[in-house]
Structures are given as structure tokens and as C-alpha cells.
C-alpha atoms as a PDB file:
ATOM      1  CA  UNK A   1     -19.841 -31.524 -17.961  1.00  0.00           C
ATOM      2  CA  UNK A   2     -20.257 -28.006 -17.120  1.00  0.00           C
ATOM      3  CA  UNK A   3     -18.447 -26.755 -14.433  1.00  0.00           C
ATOM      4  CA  UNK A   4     -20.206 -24.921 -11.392  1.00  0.00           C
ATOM      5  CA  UNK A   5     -20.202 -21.250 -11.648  1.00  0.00           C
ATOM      6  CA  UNK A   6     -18.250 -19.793  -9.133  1.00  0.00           C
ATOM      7  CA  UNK A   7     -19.414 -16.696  -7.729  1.00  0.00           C
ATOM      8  CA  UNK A   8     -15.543 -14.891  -6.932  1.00  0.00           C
ATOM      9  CA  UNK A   9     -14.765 -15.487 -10.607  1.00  0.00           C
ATOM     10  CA  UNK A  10     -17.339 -13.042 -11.743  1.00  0.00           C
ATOM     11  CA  UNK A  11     -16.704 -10.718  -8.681  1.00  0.00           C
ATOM     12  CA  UNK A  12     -17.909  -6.804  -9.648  1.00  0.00           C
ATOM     13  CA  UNK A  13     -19.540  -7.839 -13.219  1.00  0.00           C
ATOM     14  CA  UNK A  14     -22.851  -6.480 -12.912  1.00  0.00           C
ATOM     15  CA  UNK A  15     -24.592  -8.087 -15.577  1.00  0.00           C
ATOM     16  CA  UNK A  16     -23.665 -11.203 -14.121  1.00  0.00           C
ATOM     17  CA  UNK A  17     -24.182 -10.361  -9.979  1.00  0.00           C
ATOM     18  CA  UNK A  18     -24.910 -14.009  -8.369  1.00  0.00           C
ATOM     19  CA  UNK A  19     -28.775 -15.028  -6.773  1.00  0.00           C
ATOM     20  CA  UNK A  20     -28.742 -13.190  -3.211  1.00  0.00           C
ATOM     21  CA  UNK A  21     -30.615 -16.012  -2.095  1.00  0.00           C
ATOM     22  CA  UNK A  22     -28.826 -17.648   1.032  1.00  0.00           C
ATOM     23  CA  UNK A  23     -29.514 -20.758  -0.435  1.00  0.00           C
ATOM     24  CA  UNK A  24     -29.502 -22.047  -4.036  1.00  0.00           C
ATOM     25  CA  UNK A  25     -29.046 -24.689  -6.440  1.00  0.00           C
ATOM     26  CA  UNK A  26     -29.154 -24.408 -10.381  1.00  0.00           C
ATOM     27  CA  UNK A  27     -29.156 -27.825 -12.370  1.00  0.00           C
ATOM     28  CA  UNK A  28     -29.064 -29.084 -16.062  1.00  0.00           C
ATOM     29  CA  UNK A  29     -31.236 -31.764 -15.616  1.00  0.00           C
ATOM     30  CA  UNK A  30     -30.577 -33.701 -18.599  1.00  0.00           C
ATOM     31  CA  UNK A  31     -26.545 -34.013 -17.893  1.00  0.00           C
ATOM     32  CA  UNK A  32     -27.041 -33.213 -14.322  1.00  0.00           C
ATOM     33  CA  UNK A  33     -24.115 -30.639 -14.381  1.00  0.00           C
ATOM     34  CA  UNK A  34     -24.161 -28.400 -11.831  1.00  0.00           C
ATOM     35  CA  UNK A  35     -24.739 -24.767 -13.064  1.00  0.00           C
ATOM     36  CA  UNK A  36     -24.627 -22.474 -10.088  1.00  0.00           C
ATOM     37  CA  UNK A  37     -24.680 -23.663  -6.147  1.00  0.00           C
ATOM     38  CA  UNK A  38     -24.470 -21.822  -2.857  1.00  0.00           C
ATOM     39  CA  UNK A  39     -25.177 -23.498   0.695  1.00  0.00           C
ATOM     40  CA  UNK A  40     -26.485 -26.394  -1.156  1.00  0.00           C
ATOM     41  CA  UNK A  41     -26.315 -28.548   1.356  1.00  0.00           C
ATOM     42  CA  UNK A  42     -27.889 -27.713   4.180  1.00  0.00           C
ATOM     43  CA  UNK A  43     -30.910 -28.524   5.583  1.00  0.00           C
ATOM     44  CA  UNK A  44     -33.531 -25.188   5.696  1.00  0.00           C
ATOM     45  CA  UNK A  45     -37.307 -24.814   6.227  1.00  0.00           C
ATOM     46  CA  UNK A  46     -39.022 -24.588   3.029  1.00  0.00           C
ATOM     47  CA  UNK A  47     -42.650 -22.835   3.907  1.00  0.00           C
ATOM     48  CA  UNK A  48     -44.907 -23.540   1.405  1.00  0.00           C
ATOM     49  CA  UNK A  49     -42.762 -25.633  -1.362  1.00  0.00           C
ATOM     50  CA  UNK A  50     -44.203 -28.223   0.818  1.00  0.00           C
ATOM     51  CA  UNK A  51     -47.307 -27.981  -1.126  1.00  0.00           C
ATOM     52  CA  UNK A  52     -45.789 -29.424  -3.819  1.00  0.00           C
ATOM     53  CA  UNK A  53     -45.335 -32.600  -1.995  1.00  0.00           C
ATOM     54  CA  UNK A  54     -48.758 -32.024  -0.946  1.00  0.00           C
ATOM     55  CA  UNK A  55     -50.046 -31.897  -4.527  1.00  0.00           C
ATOM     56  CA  UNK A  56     -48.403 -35.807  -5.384  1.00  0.00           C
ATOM     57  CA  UNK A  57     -49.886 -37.280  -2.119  1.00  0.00           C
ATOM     58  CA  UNK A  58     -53.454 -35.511  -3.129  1.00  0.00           C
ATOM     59  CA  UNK A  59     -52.933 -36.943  -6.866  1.00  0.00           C
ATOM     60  CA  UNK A  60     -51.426 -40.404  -5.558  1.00  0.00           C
ATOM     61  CA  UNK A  61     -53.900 -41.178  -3.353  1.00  0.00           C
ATOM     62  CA  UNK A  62     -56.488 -41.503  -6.106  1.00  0.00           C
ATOM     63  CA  UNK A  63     -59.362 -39.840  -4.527  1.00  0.00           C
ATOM     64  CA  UNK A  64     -61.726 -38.531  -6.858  1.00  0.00           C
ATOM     65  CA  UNK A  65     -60.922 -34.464  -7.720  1.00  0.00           C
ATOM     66  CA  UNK A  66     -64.438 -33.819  -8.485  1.00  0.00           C
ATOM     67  CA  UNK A  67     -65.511 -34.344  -4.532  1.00  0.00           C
ATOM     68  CA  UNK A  68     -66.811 -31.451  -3.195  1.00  0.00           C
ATOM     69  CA  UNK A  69     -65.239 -30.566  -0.047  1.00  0.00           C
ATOM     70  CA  UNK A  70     -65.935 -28.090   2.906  1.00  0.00           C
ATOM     71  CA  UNK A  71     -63.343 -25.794   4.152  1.00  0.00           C
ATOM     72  CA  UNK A  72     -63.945 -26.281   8.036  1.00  0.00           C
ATOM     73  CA  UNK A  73     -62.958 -24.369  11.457  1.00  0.00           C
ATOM     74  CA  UNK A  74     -60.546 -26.879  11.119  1.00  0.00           C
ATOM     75  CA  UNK A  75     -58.703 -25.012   8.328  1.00  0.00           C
ATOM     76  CA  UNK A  76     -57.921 -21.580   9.838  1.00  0.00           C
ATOM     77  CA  UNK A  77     -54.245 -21.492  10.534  1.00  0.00           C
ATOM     78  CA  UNK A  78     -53.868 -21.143  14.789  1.00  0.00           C
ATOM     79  CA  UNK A  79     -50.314 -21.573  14.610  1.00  0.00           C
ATOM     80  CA  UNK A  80     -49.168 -18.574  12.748  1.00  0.00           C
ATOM     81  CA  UNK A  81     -52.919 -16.739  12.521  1.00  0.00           C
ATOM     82  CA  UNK A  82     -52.192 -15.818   8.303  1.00  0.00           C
ATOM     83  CA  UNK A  83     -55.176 -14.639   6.538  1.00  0.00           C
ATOM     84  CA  UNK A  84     -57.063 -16.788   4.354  1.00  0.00           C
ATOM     85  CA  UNK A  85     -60.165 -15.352   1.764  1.00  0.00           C
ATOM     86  CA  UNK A  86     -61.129 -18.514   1.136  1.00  0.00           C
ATOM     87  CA  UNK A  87     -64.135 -18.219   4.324  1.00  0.00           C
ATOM     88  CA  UNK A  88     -65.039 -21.189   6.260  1.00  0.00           C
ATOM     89  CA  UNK A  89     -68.486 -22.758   4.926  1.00  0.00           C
ATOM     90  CA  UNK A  90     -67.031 -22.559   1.433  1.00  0.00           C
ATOM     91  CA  UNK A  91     -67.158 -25.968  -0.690  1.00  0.00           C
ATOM     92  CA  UNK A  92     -64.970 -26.724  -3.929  1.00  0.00           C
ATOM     93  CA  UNK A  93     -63.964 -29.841  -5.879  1.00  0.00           C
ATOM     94  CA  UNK A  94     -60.753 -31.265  -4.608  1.00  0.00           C
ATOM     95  CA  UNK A  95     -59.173 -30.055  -7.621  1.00  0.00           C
ATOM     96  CA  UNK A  96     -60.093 -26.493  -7.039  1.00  0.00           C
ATOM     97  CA  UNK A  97     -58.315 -26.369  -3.733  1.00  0.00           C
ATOM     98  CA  UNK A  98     -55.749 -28.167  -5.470  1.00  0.00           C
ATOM     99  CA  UNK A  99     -55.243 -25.650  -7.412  1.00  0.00           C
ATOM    100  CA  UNK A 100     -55.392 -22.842  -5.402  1.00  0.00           C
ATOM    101  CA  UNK A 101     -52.601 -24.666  -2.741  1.00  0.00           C
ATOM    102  CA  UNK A 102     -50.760 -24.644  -5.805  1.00  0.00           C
ATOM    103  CA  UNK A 103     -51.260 -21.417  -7.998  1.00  0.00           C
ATOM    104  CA  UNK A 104     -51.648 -19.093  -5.003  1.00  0.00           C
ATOM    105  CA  UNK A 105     -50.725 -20.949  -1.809  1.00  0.00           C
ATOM    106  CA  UNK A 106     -53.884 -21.185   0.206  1.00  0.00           C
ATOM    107  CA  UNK A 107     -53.377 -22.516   3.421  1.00  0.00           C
ATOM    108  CA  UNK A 108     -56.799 -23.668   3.652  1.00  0.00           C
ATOM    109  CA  UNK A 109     -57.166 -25.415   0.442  1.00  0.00           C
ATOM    110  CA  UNK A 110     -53.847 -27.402   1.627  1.00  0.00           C
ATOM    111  CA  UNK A 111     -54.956 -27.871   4.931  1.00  0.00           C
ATOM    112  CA  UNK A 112     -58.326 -29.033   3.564  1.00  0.00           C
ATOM    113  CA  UNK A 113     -56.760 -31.594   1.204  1.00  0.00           C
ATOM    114  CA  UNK A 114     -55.189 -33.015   3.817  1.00  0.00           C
ATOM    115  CA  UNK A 115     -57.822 -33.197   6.212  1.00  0.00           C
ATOM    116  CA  UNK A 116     -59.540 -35.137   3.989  1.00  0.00           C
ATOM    117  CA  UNK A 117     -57.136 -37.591   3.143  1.00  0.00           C
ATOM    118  CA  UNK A 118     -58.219 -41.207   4.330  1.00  0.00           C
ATOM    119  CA  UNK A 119     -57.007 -41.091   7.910  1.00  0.00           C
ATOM    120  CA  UNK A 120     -56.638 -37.543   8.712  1.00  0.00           C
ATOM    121  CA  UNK A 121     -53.898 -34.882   8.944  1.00  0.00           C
ATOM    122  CA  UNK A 122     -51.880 -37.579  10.725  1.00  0.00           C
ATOM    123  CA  UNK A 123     -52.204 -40.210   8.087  1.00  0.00           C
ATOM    124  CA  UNK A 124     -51.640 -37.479   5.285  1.00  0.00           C
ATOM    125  CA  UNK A 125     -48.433 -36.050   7.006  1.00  0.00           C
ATOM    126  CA  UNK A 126     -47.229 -40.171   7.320  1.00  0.00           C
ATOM    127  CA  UNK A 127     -47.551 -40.557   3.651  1.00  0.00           C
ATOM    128  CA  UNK A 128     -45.871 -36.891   2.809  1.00  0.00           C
ATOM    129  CA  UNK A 129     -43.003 -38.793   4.546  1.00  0.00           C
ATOM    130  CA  UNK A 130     -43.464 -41.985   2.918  1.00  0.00           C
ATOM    131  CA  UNK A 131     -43.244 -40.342  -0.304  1.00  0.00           C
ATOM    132  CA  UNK A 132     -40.174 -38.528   0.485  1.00  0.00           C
ATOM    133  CA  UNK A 133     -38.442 -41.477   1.352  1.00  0.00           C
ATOM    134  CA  UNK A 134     -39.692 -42.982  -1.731  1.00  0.00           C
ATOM    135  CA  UNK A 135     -38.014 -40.241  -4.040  1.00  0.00           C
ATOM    136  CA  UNK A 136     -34.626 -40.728  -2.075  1.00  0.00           C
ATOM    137  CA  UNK A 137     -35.506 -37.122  -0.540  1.00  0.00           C
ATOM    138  CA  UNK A 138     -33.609 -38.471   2.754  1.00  0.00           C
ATOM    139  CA  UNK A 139     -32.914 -34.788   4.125  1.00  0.00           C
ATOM    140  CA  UNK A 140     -36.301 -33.865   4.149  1.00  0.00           C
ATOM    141  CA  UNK A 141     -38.869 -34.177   6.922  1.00  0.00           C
ATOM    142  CA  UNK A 142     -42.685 -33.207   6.445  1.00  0.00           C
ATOM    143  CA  UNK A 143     -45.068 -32.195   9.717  1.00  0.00           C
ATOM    144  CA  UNK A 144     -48.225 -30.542   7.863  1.00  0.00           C
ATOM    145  CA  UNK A 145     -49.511 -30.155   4.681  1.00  0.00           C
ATOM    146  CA  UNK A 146     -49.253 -26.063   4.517  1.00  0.00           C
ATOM    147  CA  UNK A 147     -45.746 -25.169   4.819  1.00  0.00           C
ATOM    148  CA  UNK A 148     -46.977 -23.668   8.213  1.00  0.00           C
ATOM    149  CA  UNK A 149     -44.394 -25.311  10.057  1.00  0.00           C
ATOM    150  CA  UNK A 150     -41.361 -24.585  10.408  1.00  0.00           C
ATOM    151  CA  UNK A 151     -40.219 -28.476  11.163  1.00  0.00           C
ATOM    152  CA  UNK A 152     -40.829 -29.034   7.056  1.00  0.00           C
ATOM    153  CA  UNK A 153     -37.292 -29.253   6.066  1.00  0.00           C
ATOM    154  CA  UNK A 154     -35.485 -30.306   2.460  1.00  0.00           C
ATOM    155  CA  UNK A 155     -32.519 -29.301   1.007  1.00  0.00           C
ATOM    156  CA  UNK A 156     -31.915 -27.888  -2.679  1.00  0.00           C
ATOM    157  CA  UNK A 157     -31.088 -31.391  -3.361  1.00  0.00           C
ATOM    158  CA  UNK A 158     -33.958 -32.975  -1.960  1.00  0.00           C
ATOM    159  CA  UNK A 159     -36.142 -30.514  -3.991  1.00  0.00           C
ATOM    160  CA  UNK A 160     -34.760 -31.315  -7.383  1.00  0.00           C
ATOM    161  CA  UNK A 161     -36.086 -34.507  -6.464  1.00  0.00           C
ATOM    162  CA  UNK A 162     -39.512 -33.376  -5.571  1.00  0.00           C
ATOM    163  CA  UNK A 163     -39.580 -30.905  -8.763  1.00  0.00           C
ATOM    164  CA  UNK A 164     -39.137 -33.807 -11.062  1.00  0.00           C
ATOM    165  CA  UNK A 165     -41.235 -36.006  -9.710  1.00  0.00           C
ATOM    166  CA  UNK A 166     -44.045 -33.195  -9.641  1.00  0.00           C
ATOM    167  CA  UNK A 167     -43.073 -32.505 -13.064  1.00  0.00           C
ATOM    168  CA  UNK A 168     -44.591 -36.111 -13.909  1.00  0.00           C
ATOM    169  CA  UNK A 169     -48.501 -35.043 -12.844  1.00  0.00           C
ATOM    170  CA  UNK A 170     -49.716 -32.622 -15.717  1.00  0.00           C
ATOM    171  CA  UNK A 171     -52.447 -31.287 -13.558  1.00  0.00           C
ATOM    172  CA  UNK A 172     -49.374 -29.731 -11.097  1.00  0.00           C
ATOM    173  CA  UNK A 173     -47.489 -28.530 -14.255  1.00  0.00           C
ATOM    174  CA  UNK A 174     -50.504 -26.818 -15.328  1.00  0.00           C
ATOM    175  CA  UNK A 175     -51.521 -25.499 -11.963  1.00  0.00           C
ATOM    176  CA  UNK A 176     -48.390 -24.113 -10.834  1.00  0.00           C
ATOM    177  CA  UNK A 177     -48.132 -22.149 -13.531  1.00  0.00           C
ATOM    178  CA  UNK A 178     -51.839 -21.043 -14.010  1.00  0.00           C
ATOM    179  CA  UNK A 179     -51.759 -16.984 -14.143  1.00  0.00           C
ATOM    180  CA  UNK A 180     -55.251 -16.382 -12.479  1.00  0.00           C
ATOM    181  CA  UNK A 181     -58.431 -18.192 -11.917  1.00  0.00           C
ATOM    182  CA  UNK A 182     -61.797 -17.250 -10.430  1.00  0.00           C
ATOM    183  CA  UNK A 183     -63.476 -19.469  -7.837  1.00  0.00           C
ATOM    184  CA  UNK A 184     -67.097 -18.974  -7.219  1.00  0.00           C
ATOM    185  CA  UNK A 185     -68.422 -19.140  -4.096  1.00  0.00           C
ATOM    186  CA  UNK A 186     -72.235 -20.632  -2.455  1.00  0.00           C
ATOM    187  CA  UNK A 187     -73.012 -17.260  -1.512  1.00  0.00           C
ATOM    188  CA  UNK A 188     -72.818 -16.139  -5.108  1.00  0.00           C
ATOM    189  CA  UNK A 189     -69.826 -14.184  -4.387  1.00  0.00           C
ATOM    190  CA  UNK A 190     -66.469 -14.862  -6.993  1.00  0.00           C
ATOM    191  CA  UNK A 191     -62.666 -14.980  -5.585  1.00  0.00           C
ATOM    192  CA  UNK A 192     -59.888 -13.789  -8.772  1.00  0.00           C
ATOM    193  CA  UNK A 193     -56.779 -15.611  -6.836  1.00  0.00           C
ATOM    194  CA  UNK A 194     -53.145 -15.107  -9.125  1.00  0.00           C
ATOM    195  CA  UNK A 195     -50.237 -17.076  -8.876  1.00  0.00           C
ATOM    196  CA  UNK A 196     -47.412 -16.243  -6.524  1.00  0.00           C
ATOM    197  CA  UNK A 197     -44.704 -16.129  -9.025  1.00  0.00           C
ATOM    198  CA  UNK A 198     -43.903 -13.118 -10.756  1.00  0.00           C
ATOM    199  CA  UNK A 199     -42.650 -14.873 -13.422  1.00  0.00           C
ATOM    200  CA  UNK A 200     -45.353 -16.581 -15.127  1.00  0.00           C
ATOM    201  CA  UNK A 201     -46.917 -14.533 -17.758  1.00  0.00           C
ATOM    202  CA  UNK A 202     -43.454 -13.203 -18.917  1.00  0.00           C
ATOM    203  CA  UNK A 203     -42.754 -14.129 -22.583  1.00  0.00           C
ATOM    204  CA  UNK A 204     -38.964 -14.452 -21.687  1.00  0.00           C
ATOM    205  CA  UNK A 205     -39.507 -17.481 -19.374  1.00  0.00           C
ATOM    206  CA  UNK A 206     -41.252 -21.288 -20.034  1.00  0.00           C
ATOM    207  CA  UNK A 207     -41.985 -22.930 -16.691  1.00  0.00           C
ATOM    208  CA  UNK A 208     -43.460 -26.311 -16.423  1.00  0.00           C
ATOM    209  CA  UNK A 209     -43.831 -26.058 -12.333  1.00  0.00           C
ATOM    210  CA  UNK A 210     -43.166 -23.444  -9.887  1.00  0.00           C
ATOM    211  CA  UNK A 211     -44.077 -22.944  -5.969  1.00  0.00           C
ATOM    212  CA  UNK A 212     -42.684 -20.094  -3.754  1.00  0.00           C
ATOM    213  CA  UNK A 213     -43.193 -20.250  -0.016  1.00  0.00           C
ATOM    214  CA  UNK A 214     -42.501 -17.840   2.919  1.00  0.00           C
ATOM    215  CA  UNK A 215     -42.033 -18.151   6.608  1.00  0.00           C
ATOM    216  CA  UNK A 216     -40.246 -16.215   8.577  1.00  0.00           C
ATOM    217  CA  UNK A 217     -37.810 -18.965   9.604  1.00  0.00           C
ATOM    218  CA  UNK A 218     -37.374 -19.562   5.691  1.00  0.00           C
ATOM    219  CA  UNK A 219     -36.963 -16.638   4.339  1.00  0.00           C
ATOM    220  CA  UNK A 220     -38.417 -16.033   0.702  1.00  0.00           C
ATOM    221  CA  UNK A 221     -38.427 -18.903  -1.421  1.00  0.00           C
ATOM    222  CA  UNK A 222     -38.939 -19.772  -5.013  1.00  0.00           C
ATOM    223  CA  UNK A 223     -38.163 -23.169  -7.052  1.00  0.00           C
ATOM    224  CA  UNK A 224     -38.958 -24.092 -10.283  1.00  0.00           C
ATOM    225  CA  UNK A 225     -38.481 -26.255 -13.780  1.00  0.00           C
ATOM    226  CA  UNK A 226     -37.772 -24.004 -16.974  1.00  0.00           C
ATOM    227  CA  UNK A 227     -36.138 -24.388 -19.968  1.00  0.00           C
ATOM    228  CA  UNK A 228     -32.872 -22.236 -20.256  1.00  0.00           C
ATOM    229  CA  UNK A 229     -30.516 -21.428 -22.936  1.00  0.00           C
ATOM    230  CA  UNK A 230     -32.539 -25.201 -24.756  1.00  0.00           C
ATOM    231  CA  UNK A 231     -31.441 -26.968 -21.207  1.00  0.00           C
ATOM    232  CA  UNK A 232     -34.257 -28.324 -18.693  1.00  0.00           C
ATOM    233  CA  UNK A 233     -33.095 -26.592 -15.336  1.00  0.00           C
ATOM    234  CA  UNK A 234     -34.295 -26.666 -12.079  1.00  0.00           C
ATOM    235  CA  UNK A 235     -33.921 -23.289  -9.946  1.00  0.00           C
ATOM    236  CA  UNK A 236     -33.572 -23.609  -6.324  1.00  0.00           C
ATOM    237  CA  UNK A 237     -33.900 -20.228  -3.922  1.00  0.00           C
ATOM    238  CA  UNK A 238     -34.325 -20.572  -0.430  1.00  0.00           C
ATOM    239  CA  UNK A 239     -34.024 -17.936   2.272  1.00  0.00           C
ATOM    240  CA  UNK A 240     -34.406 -14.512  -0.313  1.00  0.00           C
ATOM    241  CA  UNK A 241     -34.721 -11.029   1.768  1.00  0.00           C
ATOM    242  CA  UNK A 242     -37.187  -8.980   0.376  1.00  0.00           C
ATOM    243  CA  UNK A 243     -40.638  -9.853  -1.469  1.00  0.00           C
ATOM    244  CA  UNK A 244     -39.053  -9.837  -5.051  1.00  0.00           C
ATOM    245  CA  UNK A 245     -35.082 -10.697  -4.295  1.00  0.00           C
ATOM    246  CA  UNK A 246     -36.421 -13.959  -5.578  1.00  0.00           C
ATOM    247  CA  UNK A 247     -37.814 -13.321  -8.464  1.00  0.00           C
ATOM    248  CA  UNK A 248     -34.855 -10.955  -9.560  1.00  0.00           C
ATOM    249  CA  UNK A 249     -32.260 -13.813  -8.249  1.00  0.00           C
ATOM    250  CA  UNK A 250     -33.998 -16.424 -11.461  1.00  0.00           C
ATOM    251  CA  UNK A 251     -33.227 -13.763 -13.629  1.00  0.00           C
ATOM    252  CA  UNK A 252     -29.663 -13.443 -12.397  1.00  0.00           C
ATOM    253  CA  UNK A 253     -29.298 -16.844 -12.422  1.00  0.00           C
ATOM    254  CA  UNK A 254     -30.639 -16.715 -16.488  1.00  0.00           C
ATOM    255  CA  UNK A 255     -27.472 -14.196 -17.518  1.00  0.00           C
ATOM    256  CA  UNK A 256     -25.405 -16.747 -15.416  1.00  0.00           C
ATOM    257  CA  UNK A 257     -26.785 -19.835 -17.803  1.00  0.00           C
ATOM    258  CA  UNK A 258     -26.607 -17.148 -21.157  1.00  0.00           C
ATOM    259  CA  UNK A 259     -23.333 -16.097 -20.649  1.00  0.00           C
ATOM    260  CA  UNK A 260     -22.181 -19.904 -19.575  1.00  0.00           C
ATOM    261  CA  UNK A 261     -23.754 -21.235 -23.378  1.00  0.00           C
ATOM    262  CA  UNK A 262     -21.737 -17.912 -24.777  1.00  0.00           C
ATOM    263  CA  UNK A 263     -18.733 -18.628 -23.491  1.00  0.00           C
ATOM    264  CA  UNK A 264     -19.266 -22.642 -24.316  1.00  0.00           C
ATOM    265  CA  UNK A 265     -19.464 -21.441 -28.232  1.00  0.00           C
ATOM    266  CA  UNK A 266     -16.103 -19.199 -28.073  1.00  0.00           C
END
């Protein structure tokens, strides 16, 4: 088993500078070694990695992704008042707000997905919980479908959990990690929306699913599934500073998994 990098070991090496992420969690997921952990057990707000748990309750619920749906009234975010461009009066498949929940984090799309769920919001948020329970996720607590709230809760470990089951649905796979896509509208207008994570498009990286969230109660996020140094890892960053400490905390955390597989072949 590999051992847990320690971040004093490698004190004042540059090249390999730990994730300034509050919170993180890097695992092999084939041995289930540990490669790098900080805070990993506490319980944080997670913002929109929710909608990943959104996405398997959409997908497990069976109802048909070719319904059209309208994005209502009902949709517009009154808690925090974000900005949407996906306009009230719109109607998409189930899939298409699917994917944009997924690829670019539209609160409206998630909210609408859940709206629509047999039963409600309420029923929708029950079987969020259900699910989580379900998965052994028994740190985590769900209230909406958005990430909006501040009371949806996991911890790094809990979120492996959730990024492997995801990882079983090939329409999440391919959704979180969709670079772009164009959604046209009734009015004959077209919407480009692009995925949240910097990442994707970079020949250096191969991610099967990715979701970043942000609240102000949990900071900048970003988890994902991606092959490293021929492992299957899952990266977990919660509670970033700054709009790309993120993104540049997966790439520290790729010199930390290179220079682990160097120093494995000394």
C-alpha cells in the first residue's frame, strides 16, 4: 500500500507544493491507498457537487430523458438571487437540463429536474437522501437539488462514494466532461454553455466525471475521477480561495502522484 503523502516531508520543494485547498482527499481507487489527505474528515458544504447526486436520482428514477420540460418561476434561485441564462418559458428534454446541471452547473436545469420528479422538490430531496444512505454516504445530508444550500453537506469520503457510483451512469461520465454544447431556444435564439472545469480539453488529463461547485460557505470546489500515473484516482478539493486555486491544486496533486510512481521505481 502506498503510504499517504505527507505534506511537512516535502516542505519548500516547489515542484511538489501541496493542493491549497482546505480540504482534500486523493485516492487509488483500485488498492484504495491513500495518496494525499488534508482535513479529510470533516463535514463541509459542497455547493454544487450536489448535482452529481442530483444526476443518479434523475437517471434512477427512470423517467423518460426525452420529456420536454418547462423551466418555471419556480426555478429562479430566491435564496441566493445567482444569475441564470437559461430564461423562464424555455423548454428542453430532461436530458438537456441534465446536462447542463452537469457540464455547466445551471441552477435552473437542477432545480427543474427536481421539480419534476414524481412528488416534488420534497420527494426529490427525500430520495437524494435515500440514495446517500444507500451508498453508505452517512456524513452527508442533502436539502435541494442545486447546491444552493448551504445545509448540503459530505465529506471527501462521502464523495468518493458518490464519484464512483456516478462513474457507473455513462450519460454523467459523458456529461461532466462535455467541453461545450449549444442549446437552442423557442424563440429561435441559441445558448453556447462550457463546462466549469478548466481541465477538460487538456491533452495531459483523462477524466471520466468531474463537478466543481461554489458557495460562499464552501469555498471553491472541484472533484473528479482521472486516470494518473495508469492508477484510477479520485481528486477531492473542497474550500479553494480563488477562481482557479482549484484547478492549479489537481495539477499539484499530479507531480505529487508522478513523483510518488518515481520514487516507487528507485
Amino acid at each position: 500500500m502506498t503510504a499517504a503523502y505527507s505534506p511537512s516531508a516535502h516542505a519548500g520543494a516547489d515542484s511538489l507544493e501541496p493542493p491549497r485547498s482546505e480540504v482534500a482527499l486523493v485516492i487509488d481507487l483500485e488498492s484504495s491507498s491513500v495518496l494525499y489527505e488534508k482535513n479529510s474528515s470533516e463535514v463541509r458544504p459542497i455547493a454544487s457537487i450536489t448535482k452529481l447526486m442530483t444526476a443518479l436520482v434523475v437517471l434512477e428514477g427512470g423517467q423518460p430523458l426525452s420529456e420536454k420540460l418547462d423551466v418555471t418561476s419556480d426555478d429562479i434561485d430566491r435564496l441566493r438571487n445567482s444569475g441564470s441564462r437559461l430564461p423562464t418559458g424555455a423548454t428542453l428534454t430532461r436530458e438537456e437540463l441534465l446536462l447542463l446541471a452537469l457540464m455547466s452547473s445551471e441552477n435552473r436545469a437542477a432545480h427543474a429536474l427536481g421539480r419534476n420528479y414524481p412528488g416534488g422538490i420534497t420527494a426529490f430531496v427525500k430520495a437524494m437522501n435515500r440514495k446517500a444512505a444507500e451508498l453508505g454516504m452517512s456524513q452527508s445530508r442533502f436539502a435541494d437539488p442545486t447546491g444552493l444550500s448551504s445545509e448540503n453537506v459530505s465529506t471527501p469520503y462521502d464523495l468518493v462514494k458518490l464519484l464512483k457510483a456516478t462513474s457507473a451512469h455513462p450519460l454523467i461520465s459523458r456529461h461532466t466532461t462535455e467541453p461545450s454544447h449549444d442549446i437552442s431556444l423557442q424563440n429561435g435564439s441559441q445558448l453556447t454553455y462550457k463546462n466549469t472545469n478548466r481541465l477538460l480539453g487538456n491533452d495531459e488529463w483523462n477524466i471520466q466525471v468531474s463537478k466543481t461547485g461554489f458557495i460562499k460557505e464552501a469555498g471553491r470546489c472541484l472533484v473528479m475521477l482521472t486516470r494518473l500515473q495508469d492508477r484510477e484516482v479520485a481528486v477531492i478539493l473542497l474550500n479553494s480561495n480563488g477562481s482557479l486555486t482549484r484547478f492549479a491544486d489537481a495539477v499539484r496533486v499530479r507531480r505529487l502522484i508522478e513523483s510518488q510512481g518515481t520514487l516507487a521505481m528507485l
